[in-house]
C-alpha atoms as a PDB file:
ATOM      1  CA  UNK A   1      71.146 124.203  93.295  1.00  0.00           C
ATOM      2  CA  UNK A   2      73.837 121.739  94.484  1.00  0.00           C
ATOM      3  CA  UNK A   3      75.806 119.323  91.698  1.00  0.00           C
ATOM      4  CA  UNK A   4      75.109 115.762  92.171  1.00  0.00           C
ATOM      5  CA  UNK A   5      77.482 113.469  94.524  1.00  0.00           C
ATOM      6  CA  UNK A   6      78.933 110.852  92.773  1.00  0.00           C
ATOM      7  CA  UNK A   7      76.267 108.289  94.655  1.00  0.00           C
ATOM      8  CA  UNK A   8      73.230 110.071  92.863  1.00  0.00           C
ATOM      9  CA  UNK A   9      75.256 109.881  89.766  1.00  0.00           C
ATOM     10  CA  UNK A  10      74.262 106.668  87.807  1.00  0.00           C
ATOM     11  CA  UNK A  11      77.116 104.140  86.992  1.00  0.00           C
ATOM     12  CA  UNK A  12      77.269 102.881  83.407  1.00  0.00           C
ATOM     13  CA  UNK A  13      77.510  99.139  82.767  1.00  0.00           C
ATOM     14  CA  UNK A  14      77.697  96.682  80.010  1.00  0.00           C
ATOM     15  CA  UNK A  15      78.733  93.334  79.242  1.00  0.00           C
ATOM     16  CA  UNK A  16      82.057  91.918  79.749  1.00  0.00           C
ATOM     17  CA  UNK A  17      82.232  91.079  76.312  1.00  0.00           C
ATOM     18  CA  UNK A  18      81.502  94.264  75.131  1.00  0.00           C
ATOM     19  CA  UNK A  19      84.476  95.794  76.598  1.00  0.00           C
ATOM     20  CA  UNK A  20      87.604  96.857  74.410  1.00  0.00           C
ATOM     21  CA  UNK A  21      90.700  95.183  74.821  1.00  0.00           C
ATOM     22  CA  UNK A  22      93.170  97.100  77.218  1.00  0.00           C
ATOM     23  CA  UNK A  23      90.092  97.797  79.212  1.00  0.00           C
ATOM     24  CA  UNK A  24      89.675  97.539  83.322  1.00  0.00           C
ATOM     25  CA  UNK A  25      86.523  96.619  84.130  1.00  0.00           C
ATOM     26  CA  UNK A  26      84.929  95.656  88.012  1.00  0.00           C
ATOM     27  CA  UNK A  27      82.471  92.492  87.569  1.00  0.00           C
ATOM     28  CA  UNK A  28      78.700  93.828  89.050  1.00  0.00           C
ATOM     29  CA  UNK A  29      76.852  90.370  88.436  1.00  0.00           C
ATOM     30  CA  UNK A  30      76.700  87.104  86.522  1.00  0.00           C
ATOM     31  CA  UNK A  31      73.580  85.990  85.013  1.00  0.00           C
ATOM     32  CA  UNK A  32      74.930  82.512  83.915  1.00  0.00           C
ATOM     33  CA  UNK A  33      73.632  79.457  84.947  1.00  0.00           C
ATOM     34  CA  UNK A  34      74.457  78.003  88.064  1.00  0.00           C
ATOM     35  CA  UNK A  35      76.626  75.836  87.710  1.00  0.00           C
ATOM     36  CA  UNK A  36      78.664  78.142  85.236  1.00  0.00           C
ATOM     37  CA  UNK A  37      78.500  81.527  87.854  1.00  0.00           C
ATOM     38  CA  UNK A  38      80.310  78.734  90.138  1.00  0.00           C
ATOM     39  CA  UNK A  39      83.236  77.973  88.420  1.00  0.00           C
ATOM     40  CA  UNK A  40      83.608  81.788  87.636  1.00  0.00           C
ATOM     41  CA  UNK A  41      83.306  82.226  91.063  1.00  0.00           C
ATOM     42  CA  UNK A  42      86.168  79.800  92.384  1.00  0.00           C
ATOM     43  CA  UNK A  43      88.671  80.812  89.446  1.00  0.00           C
ATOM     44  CA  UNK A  44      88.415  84.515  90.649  1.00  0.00           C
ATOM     45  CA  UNK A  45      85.283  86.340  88.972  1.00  0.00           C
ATOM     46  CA  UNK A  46      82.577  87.016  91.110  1.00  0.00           C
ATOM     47  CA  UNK A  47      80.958  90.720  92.301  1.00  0.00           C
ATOM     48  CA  UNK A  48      83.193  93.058  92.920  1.00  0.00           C
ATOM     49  CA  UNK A  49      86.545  91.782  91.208  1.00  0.00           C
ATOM     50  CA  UNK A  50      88.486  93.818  88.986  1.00  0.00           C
ATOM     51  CA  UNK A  51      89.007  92.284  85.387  1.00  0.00           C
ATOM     52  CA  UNK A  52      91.627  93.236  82.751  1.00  0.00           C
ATOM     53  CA  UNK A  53      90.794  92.322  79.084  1.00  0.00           C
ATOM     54  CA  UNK A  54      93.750  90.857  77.677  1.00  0.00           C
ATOM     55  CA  UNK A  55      92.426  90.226  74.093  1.00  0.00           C
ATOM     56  CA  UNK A  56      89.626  89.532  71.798  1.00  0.00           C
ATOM     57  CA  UNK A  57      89.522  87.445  68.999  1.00  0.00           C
ATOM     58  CA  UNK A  58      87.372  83.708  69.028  1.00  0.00           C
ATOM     59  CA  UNK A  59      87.152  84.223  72.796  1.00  0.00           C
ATOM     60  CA  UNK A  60      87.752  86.960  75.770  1.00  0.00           C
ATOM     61  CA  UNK A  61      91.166  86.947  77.309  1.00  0.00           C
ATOM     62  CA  UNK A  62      90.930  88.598  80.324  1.00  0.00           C
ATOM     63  CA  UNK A  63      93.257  88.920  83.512  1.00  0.00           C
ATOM     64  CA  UNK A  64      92.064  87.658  87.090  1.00  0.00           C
ATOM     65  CA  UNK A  65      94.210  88.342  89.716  1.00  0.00           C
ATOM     66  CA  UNK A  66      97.560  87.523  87.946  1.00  0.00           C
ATOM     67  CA  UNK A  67      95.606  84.321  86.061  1.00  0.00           C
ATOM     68  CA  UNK A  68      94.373  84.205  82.383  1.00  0.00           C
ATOM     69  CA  UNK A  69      91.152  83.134  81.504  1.00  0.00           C
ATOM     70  CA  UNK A  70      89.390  82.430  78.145  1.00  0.00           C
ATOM     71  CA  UNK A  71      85.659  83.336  78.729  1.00  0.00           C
ATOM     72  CA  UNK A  72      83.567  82.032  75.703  1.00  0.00           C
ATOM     73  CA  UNK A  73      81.603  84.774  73.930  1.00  0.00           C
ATOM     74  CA  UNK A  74      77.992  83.412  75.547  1.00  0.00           C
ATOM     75  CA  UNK A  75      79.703  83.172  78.890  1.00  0.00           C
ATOM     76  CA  UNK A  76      80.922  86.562  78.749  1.00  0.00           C
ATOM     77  CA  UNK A  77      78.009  88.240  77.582  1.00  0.00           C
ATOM     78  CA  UNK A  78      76.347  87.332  80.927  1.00  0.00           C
ATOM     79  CA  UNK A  79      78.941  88.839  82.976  1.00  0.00           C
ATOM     80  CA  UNK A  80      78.286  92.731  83.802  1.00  0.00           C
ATOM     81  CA  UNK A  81      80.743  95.314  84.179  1.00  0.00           C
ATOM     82  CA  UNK A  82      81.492  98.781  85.520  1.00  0.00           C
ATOM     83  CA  UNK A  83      84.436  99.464  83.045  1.00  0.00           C
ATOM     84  CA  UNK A  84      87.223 101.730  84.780  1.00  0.00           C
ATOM     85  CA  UNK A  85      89.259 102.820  81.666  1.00  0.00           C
ATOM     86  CA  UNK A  86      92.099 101.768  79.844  1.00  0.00           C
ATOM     87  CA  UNK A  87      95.590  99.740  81.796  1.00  0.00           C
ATOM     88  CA  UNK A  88      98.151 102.363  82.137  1.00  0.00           C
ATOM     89  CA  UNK A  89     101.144 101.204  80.587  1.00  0.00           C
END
């Protein structure tokens, strides 16, 4: 029996909200309404862009490419990601 190649391996995902603060994270889809999966899209966050979460408190602070961005908590709960561990420091 062979082991598994990391394609037949399934890839966890969650919420971008759910993700800790120090976290990496590569965005996988936004299930927002149009007009909101837009504006993500032109400041940075669409499929396949890596995200760094800054902070949490009343909102999600989270890194884009050298720009901060405070998601709301609804908007960031329809943002999924494939988290990639914590920033080294």
């Amino acid at each position: 029996m062979t082991a598994p190649t990391s394609r037949e391996l399934p890839q966890c995902t969650c919420p971008l909200v759910d993700s800790e603060a120090g976290s990496e994270a590569t965005v996988v889809a936004i299930a927002c309404g149009e007009h909101d999966a837009c504006r993500l899209r032109a400041m940075g966050v669409y499929e396949g862009a890596q995200v760094s979460v800054i902070g949490k408190r009343h909102c999600l602070l989270v890194d884009v490419r050298g720009t901060r961005l405070a998601l709301g908590t609804d908007l960031a709960k329809g943002i999924t990601v494939r988290p990639q561990g914590p920033i080294a420091s």
